[in-house]
N, C-alpha and C. Protein backbone atom coordinates (compact mmCIF):
# COMPACT_ATOMS: atom_id res chain seq x y z
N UNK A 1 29.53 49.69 -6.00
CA UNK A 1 28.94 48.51 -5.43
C UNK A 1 28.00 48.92 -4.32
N UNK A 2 26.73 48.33 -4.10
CA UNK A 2 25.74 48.68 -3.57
C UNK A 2 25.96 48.03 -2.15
N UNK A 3 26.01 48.68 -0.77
CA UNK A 3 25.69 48.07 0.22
C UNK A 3 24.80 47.25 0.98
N UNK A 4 24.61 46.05 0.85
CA UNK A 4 23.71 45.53 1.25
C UNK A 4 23.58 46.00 3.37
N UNK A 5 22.01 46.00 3.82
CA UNK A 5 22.10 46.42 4.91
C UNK A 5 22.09 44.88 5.68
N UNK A 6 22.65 44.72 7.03
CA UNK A 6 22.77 42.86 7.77
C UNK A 6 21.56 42.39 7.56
N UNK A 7 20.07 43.17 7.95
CA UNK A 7 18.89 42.60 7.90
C UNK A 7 18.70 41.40 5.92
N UNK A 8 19.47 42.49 4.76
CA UNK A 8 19.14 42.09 3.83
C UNK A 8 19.98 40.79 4.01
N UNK A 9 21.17 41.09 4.55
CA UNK A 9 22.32 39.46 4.11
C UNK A 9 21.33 38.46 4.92
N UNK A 10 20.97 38.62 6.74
CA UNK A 10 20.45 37.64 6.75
C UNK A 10 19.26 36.77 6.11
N UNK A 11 18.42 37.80 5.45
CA UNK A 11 17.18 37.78 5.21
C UNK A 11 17.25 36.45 3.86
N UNK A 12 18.12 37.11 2.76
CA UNK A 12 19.18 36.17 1.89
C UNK A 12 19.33 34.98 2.31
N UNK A 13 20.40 34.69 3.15
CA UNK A 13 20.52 33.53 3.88
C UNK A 13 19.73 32.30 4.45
N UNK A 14 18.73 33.25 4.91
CA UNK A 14 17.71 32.53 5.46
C UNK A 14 16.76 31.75 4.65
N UNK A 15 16.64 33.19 3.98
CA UNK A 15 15.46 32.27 2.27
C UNK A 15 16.42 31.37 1.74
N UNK A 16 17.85 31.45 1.37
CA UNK A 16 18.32 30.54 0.94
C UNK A 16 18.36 28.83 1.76
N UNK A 17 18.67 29.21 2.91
CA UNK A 17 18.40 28.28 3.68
C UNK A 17 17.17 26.94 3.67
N UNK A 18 15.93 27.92 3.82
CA UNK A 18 14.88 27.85 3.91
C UNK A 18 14.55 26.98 2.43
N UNK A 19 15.15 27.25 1.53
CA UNK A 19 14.56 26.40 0.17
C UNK A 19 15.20 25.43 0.08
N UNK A 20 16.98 25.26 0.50
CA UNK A 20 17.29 24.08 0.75
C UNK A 20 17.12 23.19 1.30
N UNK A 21 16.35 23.40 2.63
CA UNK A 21 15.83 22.40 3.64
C UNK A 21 14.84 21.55 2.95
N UNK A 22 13.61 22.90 2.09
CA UNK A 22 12.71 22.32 1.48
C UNK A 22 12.78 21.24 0.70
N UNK A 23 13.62 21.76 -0.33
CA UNK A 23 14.23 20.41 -1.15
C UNK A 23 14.69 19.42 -0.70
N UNK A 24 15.55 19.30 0.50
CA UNK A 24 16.20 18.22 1.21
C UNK A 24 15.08 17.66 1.23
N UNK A 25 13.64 18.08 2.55
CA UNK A 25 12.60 17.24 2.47
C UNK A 25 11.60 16.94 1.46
N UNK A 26 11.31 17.26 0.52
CA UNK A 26 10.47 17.16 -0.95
C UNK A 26 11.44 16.47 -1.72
N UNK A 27 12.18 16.52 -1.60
CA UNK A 27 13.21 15.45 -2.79
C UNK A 27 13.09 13.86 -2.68
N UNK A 28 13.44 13.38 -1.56
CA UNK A 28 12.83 11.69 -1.71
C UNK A 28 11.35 11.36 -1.70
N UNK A 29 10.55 12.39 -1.45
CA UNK A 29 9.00 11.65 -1.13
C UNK A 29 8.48 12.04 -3.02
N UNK A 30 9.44 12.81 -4.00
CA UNK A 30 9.10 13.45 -5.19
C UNK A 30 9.69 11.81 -5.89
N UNK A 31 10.77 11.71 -5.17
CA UNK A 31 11.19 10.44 -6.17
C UNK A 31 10.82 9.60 -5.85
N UNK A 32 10.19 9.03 -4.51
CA UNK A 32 9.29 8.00 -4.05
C UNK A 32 7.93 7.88 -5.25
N UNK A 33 7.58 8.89 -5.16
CA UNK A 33 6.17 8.97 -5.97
C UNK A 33 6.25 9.06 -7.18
N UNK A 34 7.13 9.73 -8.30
CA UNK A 34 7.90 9.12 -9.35
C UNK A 34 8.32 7.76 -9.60
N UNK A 35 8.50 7.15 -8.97
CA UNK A 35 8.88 5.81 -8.54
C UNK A 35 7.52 4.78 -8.86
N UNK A 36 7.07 5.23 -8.15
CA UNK A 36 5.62 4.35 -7.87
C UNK A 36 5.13 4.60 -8.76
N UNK A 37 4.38 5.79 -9.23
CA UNK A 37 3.83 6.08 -10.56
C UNK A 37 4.73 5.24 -12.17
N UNK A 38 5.81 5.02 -11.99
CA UNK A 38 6.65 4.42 -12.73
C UNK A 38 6.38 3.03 -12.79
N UNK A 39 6.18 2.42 -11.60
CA UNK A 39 6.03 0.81 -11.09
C UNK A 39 4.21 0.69 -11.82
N UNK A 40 3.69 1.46 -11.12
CA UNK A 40 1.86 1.42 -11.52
C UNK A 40 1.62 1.23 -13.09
N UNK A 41 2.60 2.24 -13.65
CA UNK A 41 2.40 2.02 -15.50
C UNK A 41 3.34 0.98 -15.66
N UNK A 42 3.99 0.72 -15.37
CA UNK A 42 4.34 -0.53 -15.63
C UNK A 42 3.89 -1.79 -15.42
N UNK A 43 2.99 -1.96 -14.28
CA UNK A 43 2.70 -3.04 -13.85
C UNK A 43 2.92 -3.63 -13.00
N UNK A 44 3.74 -3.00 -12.57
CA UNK A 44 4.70 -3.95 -11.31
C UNK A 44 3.97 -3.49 -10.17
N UNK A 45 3.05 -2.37 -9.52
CA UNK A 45 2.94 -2.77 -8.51
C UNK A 45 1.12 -3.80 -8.40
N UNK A 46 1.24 -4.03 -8.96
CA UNK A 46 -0.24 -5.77 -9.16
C UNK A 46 0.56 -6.74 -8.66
N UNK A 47 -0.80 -7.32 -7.84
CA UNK A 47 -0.30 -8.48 -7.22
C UNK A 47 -0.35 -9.31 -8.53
N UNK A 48 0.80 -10.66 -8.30
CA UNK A 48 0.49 -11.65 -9.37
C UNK A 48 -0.12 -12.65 -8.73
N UNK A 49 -0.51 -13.65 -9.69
CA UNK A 49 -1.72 -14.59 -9.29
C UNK A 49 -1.30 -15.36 -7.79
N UNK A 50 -0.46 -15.77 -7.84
CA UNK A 50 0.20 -16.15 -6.75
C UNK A 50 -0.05 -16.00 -5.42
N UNK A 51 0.35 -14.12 -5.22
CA UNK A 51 0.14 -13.01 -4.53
C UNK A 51 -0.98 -13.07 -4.42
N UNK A 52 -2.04 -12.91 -4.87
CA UNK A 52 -3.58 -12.41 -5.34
C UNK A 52 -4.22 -13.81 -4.14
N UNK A 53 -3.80 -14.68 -4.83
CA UNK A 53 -4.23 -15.87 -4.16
C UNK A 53 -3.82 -16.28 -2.75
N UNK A 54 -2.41 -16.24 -2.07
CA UNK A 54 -2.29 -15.56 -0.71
C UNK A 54 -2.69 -15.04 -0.30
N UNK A 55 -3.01 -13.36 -0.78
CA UNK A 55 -4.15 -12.63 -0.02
C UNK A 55 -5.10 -13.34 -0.14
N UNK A 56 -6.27 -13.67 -0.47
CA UNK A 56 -7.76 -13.77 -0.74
C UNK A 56 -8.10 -15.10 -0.19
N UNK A 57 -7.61 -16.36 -0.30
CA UNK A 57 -7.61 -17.24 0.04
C UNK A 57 -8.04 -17.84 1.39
N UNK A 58 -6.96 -17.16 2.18
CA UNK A 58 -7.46 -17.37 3.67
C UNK A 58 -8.83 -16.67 4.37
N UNK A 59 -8.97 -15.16 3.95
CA UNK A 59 -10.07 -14.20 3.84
C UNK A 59 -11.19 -15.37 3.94
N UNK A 60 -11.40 -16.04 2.39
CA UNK A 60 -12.47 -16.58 1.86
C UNK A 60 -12.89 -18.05 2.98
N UNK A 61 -11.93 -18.36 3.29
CA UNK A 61 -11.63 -19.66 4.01
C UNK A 61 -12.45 -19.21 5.06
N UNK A 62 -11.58 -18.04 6.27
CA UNK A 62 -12.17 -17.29 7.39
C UNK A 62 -13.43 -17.14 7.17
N UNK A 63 -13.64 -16.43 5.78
CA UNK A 63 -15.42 -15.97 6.33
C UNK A 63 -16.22 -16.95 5.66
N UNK A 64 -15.86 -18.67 5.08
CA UNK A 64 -16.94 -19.57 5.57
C UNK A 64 -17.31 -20.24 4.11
N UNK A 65 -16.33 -19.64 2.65
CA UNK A 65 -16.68 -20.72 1.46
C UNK A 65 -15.89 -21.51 2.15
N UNK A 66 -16.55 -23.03 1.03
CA UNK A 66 -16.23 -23.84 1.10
C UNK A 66 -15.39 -24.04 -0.39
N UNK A 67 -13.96 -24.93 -0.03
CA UNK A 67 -13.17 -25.45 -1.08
C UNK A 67 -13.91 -26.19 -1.70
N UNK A 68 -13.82 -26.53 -2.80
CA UNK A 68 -13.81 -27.80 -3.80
C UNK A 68 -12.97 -28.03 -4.73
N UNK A 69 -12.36 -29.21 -4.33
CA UNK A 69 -11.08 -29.45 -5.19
C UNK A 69 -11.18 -29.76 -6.70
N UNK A 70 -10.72 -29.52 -7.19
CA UNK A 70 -10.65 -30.49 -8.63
C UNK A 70 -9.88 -31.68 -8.35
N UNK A 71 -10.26 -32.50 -8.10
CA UNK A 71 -9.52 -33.98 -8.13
C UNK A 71 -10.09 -34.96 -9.13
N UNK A 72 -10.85 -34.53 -9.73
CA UNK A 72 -11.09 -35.34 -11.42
C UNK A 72 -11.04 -35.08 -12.24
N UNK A 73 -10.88 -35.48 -13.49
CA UNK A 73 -10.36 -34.72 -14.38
C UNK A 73 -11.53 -33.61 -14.88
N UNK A 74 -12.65 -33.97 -15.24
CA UNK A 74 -13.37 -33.26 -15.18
C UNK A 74 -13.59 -31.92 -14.88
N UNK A 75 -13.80 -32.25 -13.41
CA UNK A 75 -13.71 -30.51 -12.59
C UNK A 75 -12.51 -30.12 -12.81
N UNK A 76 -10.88 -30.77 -12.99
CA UNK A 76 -10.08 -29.97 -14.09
C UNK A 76 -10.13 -29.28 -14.56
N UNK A 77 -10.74 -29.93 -15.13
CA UNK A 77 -10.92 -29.32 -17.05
C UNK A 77 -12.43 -28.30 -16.72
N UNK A 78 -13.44 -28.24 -15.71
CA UNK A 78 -13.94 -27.04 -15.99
C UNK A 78 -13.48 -25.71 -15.27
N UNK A 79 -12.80 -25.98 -13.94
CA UNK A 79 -12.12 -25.32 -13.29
C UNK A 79 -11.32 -23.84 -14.27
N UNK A 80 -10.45 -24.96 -15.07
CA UNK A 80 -9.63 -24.01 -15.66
C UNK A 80 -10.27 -23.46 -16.84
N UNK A 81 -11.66 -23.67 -17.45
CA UNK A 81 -12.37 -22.66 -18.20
C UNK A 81 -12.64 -21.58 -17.26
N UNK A 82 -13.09 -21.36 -16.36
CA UNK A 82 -13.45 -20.53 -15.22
C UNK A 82 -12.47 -18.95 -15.09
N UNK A 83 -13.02 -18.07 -15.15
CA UNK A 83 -11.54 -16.69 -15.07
C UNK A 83 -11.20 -17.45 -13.92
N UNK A 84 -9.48 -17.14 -13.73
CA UNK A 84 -9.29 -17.37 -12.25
C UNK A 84 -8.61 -16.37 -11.50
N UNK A 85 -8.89 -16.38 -10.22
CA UNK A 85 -8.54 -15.14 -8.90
C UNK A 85 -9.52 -14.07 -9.03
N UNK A 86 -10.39 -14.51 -9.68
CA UNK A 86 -11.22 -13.39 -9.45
C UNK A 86 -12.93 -13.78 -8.83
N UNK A 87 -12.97 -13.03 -7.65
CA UNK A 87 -14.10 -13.01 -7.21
C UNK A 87 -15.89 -12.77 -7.94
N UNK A 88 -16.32 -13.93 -8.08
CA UNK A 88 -17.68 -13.79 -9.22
C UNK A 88 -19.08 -14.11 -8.63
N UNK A 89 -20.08 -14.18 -8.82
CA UNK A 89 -21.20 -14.82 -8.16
C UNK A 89 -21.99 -15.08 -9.50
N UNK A 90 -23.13 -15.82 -8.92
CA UNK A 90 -24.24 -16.40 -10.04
C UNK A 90 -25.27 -16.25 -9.25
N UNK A 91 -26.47 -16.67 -9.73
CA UNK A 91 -27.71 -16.69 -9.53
C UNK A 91 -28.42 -17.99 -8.93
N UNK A 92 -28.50 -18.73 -7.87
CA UNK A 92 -28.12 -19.91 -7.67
C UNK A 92 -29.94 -20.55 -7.64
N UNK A 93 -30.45 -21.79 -7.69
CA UNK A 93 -31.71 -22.03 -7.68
C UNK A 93 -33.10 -20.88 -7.23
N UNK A 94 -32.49 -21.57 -6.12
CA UNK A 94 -33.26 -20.28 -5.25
C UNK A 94 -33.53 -18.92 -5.14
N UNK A 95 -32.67 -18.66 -6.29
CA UNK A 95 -32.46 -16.78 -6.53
C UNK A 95 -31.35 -16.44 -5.69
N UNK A 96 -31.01 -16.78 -4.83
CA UNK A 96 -30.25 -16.61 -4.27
C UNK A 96 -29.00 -16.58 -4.86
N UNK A 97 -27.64 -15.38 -4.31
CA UNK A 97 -26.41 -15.20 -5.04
C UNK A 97 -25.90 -16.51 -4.29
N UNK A 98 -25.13 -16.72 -5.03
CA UNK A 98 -23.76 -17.70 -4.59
C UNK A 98 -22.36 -17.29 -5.37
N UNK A 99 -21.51 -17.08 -4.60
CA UNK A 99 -20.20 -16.59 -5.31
C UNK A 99 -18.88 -17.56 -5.11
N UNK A 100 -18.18 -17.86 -6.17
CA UNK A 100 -16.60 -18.26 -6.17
C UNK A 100 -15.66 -17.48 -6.63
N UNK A 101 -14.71 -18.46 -6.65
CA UNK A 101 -13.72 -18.17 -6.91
C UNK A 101 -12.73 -19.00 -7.51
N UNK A 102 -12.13 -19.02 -8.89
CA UNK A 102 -11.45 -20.30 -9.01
C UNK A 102 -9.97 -20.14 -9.01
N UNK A 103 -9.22 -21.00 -8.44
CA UNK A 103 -7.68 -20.95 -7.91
C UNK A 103 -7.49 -22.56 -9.06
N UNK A 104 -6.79 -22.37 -10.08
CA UNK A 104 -7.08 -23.37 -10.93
C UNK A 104 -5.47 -23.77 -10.80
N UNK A 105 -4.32 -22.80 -10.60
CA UNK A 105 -3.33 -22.96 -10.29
C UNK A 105 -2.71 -23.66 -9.02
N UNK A 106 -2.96 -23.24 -8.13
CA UNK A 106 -2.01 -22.94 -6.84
C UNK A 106 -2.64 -24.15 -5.80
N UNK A 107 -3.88 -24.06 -5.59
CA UNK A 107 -4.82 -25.02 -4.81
C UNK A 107 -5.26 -26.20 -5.84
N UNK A 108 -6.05 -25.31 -6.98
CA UNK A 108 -6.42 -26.11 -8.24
C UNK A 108 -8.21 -26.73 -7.53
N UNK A 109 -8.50 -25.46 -6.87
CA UNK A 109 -10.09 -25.57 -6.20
C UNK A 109 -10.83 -24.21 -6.75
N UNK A 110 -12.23 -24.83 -5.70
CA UNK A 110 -13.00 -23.43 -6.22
C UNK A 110 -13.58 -23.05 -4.70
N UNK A 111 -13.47 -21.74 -4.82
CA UNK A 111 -13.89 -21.35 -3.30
C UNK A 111 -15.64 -21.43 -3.45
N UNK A 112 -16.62 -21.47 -2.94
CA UNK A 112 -17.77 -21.14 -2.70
C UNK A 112 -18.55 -20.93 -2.05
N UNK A 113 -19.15 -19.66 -1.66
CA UNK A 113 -19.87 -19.28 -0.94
C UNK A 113 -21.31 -18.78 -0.99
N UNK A 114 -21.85 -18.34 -0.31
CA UNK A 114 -23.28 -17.92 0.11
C UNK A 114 -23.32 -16.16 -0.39
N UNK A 115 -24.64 -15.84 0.52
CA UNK A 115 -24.14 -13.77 0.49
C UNK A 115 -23.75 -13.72 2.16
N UNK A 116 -24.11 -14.60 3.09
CA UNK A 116 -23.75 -14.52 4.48
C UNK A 116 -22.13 -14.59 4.20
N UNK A 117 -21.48 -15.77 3.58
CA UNK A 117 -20.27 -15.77 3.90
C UNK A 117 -19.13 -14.35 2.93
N UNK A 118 -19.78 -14.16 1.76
CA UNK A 118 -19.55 -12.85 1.31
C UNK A 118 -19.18 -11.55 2.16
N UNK A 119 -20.55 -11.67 2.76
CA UNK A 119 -20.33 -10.21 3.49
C UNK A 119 -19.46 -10.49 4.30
N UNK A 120 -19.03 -11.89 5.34
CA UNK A 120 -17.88 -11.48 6.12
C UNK A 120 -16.52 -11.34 5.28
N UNK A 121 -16.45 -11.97 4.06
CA UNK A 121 -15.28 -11.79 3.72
C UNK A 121 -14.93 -10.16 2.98
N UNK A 122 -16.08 -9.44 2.78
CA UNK A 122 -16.03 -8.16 2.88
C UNK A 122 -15.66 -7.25 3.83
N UNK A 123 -16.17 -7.75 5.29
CA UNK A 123 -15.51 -7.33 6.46
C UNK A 123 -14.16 -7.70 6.77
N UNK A 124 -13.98 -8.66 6.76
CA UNK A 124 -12.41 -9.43 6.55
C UNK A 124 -11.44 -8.51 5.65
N UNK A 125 -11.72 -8.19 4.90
CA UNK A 125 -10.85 -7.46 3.52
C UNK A 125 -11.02 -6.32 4.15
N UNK A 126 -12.27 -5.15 4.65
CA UNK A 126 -12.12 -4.10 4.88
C UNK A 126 -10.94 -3.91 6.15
N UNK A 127 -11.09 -4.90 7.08
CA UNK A 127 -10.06 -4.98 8.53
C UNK A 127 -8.78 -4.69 8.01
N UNK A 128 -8.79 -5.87 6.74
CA UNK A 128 -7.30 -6.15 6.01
C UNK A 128 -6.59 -4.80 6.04
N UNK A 129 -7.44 -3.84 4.95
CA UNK A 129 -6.98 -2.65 4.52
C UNK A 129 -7.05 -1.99 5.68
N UNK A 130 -7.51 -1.42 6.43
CA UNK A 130 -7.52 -0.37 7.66
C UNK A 130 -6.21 -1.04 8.55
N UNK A 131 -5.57 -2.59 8.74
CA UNK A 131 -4.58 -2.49 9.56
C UNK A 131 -3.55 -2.31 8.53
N UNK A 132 -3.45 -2.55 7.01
CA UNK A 132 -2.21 -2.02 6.53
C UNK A 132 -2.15 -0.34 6.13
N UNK A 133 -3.28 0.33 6.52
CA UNK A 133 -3.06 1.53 6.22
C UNK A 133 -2.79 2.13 7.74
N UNK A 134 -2.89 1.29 8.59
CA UNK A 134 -2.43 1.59 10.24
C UNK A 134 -1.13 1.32 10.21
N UNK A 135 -0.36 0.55 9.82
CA UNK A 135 0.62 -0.17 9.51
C UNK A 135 1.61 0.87 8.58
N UNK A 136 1.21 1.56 7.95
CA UNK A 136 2.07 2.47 7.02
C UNK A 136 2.04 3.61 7.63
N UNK A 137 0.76 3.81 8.47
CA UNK A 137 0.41 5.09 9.22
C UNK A 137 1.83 4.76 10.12
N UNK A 138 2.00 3.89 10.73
CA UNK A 138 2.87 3.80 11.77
C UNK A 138 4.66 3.72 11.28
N UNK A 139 4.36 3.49 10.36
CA UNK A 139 6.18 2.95 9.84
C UNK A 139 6.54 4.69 9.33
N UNK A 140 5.18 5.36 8.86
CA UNK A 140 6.04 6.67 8.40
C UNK A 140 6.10 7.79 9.62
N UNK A 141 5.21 7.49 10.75
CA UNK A 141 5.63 8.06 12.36
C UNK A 141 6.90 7.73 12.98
N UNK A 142 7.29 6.29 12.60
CA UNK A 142 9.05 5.86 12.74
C UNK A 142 9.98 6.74 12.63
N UNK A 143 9.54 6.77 11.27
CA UNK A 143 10.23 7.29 10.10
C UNK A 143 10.74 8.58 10.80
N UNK A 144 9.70 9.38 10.66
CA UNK A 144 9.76 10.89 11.06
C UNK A 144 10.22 11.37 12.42
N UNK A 145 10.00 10.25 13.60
CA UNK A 145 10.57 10.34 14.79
C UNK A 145 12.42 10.35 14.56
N UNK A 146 12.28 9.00 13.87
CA UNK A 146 13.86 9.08 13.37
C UNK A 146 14.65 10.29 13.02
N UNK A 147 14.04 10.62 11.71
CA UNK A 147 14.68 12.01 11.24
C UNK A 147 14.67 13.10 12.70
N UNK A 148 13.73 13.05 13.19
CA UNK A 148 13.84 14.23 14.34
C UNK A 148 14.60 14.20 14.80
N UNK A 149 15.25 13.27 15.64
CA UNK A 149 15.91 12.63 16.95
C UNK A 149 17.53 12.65 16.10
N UNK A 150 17.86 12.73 14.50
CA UNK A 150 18.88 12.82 13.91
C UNK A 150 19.08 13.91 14.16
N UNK A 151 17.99 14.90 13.88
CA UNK A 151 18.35 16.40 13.25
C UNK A 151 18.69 16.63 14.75
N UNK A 152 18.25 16.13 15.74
CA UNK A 152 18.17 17.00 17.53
C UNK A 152 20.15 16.50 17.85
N UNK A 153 20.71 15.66 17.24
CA UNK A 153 21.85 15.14 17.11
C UNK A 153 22.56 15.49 16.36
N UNK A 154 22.48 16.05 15.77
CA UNK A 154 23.24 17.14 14.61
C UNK A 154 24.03 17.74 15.70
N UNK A 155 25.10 18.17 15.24
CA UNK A 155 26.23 18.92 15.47
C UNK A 155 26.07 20.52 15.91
N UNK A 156 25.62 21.01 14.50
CA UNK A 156 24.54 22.56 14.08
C UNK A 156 23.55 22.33 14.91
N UNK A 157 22.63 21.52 15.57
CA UNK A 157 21.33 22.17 16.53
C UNK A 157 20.32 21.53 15.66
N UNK A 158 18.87 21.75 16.66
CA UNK A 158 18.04 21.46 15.35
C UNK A 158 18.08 22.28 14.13
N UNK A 159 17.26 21.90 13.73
CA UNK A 159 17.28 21.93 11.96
C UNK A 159 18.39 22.08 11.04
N UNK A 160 18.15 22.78 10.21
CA UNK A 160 19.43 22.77 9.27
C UNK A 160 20.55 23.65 9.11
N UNK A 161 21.76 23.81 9.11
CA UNK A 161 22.44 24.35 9.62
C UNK A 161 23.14 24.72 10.42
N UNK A 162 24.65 25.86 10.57
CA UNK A 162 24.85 26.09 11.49
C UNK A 162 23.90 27.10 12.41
N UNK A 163 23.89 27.48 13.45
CA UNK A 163 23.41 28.25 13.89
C UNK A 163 23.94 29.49 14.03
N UNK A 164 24.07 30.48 13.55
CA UNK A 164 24.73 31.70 13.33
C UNK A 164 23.85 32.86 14.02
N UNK A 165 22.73 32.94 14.43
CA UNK A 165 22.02 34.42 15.12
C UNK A 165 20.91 34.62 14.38
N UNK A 166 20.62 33.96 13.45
CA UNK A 166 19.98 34.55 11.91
C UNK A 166 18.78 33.93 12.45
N UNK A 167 18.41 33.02 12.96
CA UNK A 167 16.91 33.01 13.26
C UNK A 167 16.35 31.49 12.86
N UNK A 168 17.24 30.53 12.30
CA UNK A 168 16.98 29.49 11.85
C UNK A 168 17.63 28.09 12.47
């Protein structure tokens, strides 16, 4: 039987160590993203019309279309030929764009706007996204403060393990 020299046992140890930690941390953010990729082909993570229409709605409101209801049967009935939740424009007399939107469900209106009120609701939507990606920025700094402030509470010391001399 071959003698291993202490440098090799710790050295062992350590790499062993060292890959378990890894995995500890790569293991939920692998199945997080497995996860999601799972939800995406499936479908599930799309807003439904509902959803779609909560978001966008107020946006459109804020930056300055105007509703028009369907309250006759008529505009009913053209309303709901119309795609709906989805943002469209036309070509309006003047050359000028004009864009809606038809909510044939939920409101059972049509949003309409200009290119002035467009572009704010472009700005509006861009704000949207930059505070929920501030917003995730911040929940996964939580996150990670958390785990720290666990591991500094550990029993073993920081990081993983006991602490034995070995360097970890």
């Amino acid at each position: 039987m071959k003698h291993m020299a202490v440098e090799d046992v710790q050295n062992g140890i350590y790499r062993t160590v060292r890959e378990c930690r890894t995995c500890a941390l790569l293991g939920p953010y692998v199945l997080l993203t497995l996860g999601l990729m799972g939800c995406a082909a499936l479908g599930l993570g799309r807003m439904t019309p509902q959803q779609r229409a909560q978001y966008v709605e107020p946006m459109l409101t804020a930056a300055g279309f105007q509703i028009i209801p369907a309250s006759e049967p008529e505009k009913t009935q053209h309303l709901s030929q119309l795609p709906p939740f989805q943002l469209k424009y036309y070509v309006g007399e003047n050359g000028k764009l004009r864009y809606w939107f038809a909510d044939p469900t939920f409101c059972r209106c049509l949003y309409l706007g200009d290119e002035r009120a467009y572009q704010k609701y472009q700005e509006l939507r861009l704000k949207a996204k930059i505070a929920q990606a501030n917003q995730e920025a911040a929940e996964r700094n939580y996150e990670a403060s958390q785990e720290m402030q666990m591991d500094m509470m550990s029993p073993f010391g920081f990081g993983f393990g006991p602490s034995l001399g070995f360097g970890f």
